[in-house]
Protein backbone atom coordinates (compact mmCIF):
# COMPACT_ATOMS: atom_id res chain seq x y z
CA UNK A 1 63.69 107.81 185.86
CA UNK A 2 61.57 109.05 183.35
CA UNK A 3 63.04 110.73 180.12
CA UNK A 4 62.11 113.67 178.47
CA UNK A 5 61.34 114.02 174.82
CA UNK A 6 62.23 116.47 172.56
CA UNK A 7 59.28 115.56 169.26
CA UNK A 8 59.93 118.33 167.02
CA UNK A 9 62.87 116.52 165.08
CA UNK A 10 60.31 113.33 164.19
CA UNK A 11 62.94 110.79 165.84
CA UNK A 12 62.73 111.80 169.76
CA UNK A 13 66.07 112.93 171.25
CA UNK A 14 66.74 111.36 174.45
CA UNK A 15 67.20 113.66 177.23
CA UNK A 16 67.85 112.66 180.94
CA UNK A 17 66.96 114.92 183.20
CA UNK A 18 69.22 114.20 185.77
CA UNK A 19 72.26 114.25 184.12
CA UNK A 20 71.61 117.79 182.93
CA UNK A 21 70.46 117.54 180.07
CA UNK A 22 72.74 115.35 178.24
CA UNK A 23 71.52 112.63 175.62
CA UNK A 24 71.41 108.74 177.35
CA UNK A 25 73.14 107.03 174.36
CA UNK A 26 75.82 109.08 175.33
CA UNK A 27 75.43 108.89 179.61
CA UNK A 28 77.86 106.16 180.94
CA UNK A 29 76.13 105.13 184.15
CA UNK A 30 77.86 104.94 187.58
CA UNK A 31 77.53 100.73 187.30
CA UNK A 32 79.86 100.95 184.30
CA UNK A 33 83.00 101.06 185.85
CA UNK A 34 85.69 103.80 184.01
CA UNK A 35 88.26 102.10 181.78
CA UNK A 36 91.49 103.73 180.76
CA UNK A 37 93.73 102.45 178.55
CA UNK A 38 96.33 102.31 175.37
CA UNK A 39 93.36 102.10 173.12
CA UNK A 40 91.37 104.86 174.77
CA UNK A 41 94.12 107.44 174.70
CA UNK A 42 95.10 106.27 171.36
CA UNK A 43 91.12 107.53 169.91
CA UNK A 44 91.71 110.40 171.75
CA UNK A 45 95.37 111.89 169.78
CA UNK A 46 94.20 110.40 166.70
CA UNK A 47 94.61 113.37 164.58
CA UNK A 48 91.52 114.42 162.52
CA UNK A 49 93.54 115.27 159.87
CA UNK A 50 97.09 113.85 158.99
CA UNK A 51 99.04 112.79 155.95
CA UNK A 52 100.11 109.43 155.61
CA UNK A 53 102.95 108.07 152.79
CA UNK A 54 100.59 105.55 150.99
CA UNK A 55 97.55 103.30 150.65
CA UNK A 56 98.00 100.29 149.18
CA UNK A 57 94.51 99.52 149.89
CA UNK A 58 92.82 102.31 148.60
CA UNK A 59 90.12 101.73 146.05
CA UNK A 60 91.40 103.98 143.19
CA UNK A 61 95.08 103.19 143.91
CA UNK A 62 95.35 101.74 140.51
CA UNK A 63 94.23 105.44 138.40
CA UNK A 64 97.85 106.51 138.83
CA UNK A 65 101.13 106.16 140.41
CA UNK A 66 103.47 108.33 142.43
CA UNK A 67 105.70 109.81 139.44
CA UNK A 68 102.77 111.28 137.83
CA UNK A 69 102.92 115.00 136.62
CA UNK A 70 99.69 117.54 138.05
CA UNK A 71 99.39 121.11 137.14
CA UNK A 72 100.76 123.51 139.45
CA UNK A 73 96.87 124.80 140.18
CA UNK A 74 95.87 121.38 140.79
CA UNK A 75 98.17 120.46 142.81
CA UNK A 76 97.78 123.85 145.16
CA UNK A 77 94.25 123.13 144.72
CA UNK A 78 94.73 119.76 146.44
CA UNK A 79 97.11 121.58 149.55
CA UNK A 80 94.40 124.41 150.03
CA UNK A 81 92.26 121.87 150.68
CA UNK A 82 94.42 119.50 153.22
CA UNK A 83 95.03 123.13 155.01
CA UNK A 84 91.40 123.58 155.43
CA UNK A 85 90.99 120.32 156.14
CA UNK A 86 92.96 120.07 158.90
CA UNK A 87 91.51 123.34 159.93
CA UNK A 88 87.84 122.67 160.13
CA UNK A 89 86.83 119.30 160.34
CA UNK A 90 84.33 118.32 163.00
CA UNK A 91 84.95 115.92 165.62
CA UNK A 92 83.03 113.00 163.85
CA UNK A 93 85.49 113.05 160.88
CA UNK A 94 88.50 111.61 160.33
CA UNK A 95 90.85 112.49 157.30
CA UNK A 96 93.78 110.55 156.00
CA UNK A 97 95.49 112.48 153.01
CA UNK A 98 98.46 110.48 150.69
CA UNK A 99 101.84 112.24 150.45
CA UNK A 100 103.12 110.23 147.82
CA UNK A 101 99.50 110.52 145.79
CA UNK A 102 98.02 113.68 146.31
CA UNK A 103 94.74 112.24 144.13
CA UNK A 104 94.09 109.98 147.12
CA UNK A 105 92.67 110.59 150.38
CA UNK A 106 90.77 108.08 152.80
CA UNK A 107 87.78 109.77 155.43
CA UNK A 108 85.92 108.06 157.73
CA UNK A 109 82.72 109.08 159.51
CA UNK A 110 81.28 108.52 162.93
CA UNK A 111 77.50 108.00 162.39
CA UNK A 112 75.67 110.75 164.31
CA UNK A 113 73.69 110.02 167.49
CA UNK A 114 70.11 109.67 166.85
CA UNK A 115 70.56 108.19 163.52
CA UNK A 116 69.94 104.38 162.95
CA UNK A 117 73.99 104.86 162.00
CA UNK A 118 74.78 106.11 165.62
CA UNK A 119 78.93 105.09 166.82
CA UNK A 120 79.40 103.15 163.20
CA UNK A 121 82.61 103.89 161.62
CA UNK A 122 82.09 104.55 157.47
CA UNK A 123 84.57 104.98 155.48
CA UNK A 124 85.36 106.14 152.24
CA UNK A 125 87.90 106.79 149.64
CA UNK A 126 87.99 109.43 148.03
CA UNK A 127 90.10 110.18 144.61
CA UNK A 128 91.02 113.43 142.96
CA UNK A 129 91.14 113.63 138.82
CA UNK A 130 93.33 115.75 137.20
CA UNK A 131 90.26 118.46 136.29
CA UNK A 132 89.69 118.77 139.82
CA UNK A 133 87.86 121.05 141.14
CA UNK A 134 85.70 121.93 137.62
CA UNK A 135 84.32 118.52 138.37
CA UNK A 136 83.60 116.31 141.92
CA UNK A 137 85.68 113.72 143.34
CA UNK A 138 85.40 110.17 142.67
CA UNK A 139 84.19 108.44 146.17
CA UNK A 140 84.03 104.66 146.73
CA UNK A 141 82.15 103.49 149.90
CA UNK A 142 83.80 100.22 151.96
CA UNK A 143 80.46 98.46 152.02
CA UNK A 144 81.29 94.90 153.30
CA UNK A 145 78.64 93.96 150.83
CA UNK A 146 75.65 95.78 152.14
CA UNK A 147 73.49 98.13 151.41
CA UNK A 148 72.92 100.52 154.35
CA UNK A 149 71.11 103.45 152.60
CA UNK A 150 69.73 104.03 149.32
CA UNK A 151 72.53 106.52 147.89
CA UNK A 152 75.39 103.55 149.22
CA UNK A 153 75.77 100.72 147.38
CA UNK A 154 76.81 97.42 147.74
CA UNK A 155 79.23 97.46 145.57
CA UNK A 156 80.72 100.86 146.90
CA UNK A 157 79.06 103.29 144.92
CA UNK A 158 77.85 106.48 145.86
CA UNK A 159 74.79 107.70 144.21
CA UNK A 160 74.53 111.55 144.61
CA UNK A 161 73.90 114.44 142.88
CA UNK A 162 76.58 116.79 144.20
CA UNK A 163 78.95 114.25 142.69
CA UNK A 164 77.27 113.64 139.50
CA UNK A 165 75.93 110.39 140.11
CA UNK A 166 72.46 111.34 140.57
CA UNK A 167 70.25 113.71 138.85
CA UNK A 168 69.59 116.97 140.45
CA UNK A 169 68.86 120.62 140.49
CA UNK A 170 71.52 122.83 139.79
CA UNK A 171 71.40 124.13 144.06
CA UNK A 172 72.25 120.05 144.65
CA UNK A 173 75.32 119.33 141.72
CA UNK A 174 79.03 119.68 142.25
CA UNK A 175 80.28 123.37 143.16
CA UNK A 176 83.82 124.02 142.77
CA UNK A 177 83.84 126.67 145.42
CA UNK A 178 82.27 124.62 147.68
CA UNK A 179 84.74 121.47 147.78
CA UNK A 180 85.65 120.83 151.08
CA UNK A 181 82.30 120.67 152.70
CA UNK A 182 82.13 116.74 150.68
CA UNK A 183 82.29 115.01 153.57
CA UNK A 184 80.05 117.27 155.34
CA UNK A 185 77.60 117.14 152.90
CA UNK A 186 77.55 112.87 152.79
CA UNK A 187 77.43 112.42 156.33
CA UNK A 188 74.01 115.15 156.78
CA UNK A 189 72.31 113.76 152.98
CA UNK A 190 73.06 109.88 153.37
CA UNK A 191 73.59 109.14 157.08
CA UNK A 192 70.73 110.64 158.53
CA UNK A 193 67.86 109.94 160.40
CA UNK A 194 65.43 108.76 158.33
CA UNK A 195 67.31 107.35 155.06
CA UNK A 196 64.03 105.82 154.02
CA UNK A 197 63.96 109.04 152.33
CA UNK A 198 66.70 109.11 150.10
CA UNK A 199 64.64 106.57 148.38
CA UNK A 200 63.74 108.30 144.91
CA UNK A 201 60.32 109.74 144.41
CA UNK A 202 59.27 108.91 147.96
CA UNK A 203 60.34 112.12 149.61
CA UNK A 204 57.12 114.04 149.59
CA UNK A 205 55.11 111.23 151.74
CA UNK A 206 58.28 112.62 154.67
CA UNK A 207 56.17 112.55 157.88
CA UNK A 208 53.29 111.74 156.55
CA UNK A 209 51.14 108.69 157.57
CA UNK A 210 51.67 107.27 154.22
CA UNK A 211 55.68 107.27 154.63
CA UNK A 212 56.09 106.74 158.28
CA UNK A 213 55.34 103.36 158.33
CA UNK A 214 58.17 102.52 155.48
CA UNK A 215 60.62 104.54 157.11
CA UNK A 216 60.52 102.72 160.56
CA UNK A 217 60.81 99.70 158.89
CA UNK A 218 63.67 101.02 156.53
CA UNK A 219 65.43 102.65 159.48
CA UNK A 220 65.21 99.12 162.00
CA UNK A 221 67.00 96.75 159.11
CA UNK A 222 69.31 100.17 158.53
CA UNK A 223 70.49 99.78 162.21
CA UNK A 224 71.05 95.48 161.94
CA UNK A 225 73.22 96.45 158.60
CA UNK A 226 75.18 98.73 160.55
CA UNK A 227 75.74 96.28 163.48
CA UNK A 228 76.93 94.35 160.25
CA UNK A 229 79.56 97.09 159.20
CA UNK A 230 80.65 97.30 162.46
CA UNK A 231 81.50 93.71 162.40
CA UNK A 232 83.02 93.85 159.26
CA UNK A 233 85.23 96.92 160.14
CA UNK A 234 86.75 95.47 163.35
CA UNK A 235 87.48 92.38 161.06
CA UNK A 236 89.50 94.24 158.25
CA UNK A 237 89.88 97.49 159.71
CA UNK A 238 91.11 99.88 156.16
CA UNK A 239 94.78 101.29 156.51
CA UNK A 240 96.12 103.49 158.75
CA UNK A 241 93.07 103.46 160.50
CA UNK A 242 93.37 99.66 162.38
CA UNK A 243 94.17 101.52 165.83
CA UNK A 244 91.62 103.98 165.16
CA UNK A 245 88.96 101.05 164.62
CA UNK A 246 89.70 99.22 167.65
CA UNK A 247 89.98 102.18 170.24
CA UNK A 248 86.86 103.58 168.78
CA UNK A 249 85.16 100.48 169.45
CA UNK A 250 86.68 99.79 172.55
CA UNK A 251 85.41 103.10 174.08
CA UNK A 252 81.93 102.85 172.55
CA UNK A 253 80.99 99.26 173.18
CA UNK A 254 79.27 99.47 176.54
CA UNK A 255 77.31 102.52 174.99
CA UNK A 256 76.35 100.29 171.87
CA UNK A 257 75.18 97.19 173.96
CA UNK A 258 73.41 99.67 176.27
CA UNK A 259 71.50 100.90 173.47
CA UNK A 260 71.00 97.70 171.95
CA UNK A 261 69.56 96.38 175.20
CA UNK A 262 66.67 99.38 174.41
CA UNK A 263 65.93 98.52 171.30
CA UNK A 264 65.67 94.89 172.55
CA UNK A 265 62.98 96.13 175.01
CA UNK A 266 60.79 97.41 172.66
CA UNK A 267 62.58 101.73 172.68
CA UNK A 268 62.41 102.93 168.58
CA UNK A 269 65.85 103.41 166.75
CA UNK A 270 67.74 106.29 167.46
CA UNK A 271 66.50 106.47 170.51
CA UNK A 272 65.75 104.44 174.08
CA UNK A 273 62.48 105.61 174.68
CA UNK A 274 60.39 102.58 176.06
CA UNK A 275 56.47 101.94 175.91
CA UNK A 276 55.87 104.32 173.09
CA UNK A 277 53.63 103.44 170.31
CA UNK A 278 56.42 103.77 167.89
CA UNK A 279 58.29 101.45 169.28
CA UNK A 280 60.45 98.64 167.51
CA UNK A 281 58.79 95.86 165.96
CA UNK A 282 58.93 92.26 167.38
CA UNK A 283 61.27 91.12 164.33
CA UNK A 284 63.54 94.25 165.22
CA UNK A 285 64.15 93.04 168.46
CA UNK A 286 65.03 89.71 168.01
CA UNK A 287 67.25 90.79 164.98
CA UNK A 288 68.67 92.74 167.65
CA UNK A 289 69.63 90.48 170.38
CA UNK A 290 70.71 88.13 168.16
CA UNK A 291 73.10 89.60 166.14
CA UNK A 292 74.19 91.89 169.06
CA UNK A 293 76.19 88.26 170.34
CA UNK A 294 78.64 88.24 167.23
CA UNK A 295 79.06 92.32 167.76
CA UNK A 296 79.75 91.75 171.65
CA UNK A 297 82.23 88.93 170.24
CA UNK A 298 84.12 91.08 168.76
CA UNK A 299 84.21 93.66 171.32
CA UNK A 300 85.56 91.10 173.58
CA UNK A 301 89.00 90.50 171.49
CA UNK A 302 89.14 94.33 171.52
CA UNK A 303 89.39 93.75 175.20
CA UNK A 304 86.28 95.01 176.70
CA UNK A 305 85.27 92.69 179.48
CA UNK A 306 82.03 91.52 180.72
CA UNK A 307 80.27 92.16 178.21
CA UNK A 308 78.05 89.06 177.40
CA UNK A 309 76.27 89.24 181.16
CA UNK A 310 75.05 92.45 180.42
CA UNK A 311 73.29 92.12 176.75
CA UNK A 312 69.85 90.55 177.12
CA UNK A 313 68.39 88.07 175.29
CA UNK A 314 65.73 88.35 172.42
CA UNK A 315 62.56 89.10 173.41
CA UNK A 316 59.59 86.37 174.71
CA UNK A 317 56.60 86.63 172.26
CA UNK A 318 53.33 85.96 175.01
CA UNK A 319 50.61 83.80 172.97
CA UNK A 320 46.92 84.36 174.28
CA UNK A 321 45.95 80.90 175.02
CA UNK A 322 42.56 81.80 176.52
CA UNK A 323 39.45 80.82 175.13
């Protein structure tokens, strides 16, 4: 079967023709036999938005306690916002709000098919001061250590203009009005498909001969960091979402390894298009298949069974030993 291409959004969408239309990194073939389970129907009523009674975890647990006194707009300010919240949210993020601290709130987001980020889980805390919503949130980002894109940090913080932490024009700062798009807003600026981007002063060489190059390169070590967060998640899986974290997982691991075996044969990130001249580099690949055995590790305590047979190893490197 040969896949069609979509080109016009720079990173080729994946479409198989046979299974009308629908992306591969998200086709589970008829070899992969159907799984049901605790786990899977425990990702599936996982509210997008609920309330929870604390988080003793949270980042920013320790700017205030529960007995603290808000203003009455603040705090209807804050309830608006769990209302639309609950409301709106699309299916790739997840909301816990704190009954007992209203300033606290934990989200995480589902990185977005075609991305190097594609089925990571990325979380973030979020906290509320009291002259909310004249000014932005305060948003730490559960790194593991790494740095996965140039506006996240390894230590957590979140470099961006729309929360005053970056420098920008007054169409890119805070807007009070505006509040409860945040999360929308992080997940299309940071995790997208070419972070390389993000990098300051590099943006106008975007699809450009120049840039291309970088980005590739940027975007491959992006997707081996994120095979890192997923390791690191399953491992210490943030409060209140530990069942959400392992039926996630659970559920998306044959579709990870499956597109991990692509990008092991040579398809670019993002996608599992093969014998392109964009494909991954040599380095890539190996990076791939051998961090993918710690990943699959993991997905094996989740439960998800033969899983090692099916993840191929790193790639042979042919040496021209002719004369």
């Amino acid at each position: 079967m040969e896949p069609a291409v979509d080109r016009k959004a720079g990173i080729p969408e994946v479409i198989d023709k046979k299974n009308k239309g629908k992306s591969i990194l998200n086709y589970q073939p008829w070899w992969f036999p159907n799984f049901s389970s605790k786990r899977t129907s425990a990702r599936a009523n996982f509210k997008r938005f609920d309330s929870v009674q604390h988080f003793s975890d949270h980042h920013y647990v320790s700017k205030g306690n529960a007995s603290k006194q808000h203003s009455r707009y603040w705090a209807n300010k804050i309830q608006a916002d769990w209302k639309i919240l609950e409301k709106d949210l699309p299916e790739t993020i997840f909301v816990r709000a704190c009954e007992s601290r209203m300033d606290l709130m934990r989200a995480v987001i589902i990185g977005a098919e075609g991305t190097p980020y594609h089925d990571g889980l990325f979380f973030l805390d979020i906290h509320f001061p009291d002259t909310y919503p004249s000014v932005a949130p305060m948003v730490h980002y559960h790194s593991g250590g790494l740095t996965i894109n140039p506006n996240l940090y390894n230590s957590g913080h979140v470099c961006l203009s729309l929360l005053g932490t970056w420098y920008g024009n007054t169409r890119e700062n805070w807007l009070p009005q505006e509040s409860t798009m945040l999360l929308v807003s992080i997940q299309g600026l940071i995790l997208n498909r070419k972070p390389y981007y993000n990098e300051p002063f590099v943006g106008w060489t975007k699809w450009t001969p120049l840039g291309e190059p970088f980005s590739k390169g940027y975007s491959e070590n992006v997707f081996i960091l994120s095979l890192r967060t997923m390791v690191y998640i399953m491992r210490k899986p943030p409060n209140h979402f530990e069942e959400f974290v392992r039926s996630h997982y659970f559920v998306r691991a044959r579709d990870i390894v499956k597109a991990a075996n692509a990008y092991i044969d040579g398809a670019p990130v993002g996608s599992i298009v093969k014998g392109t001249s964009q494909g991954g580099s040599m380095k890539f690949r190996t990076e791939v298949a051998v961090f993918m055995k710690t990943v699959v590790d993991e997905f094996v305590k989740l439960g998800v069974k033969e899983l090692q047979d099916k993840l191929k190893p790193p790639p042979v490197i042919h040496t021209n030993t002719s004369r």
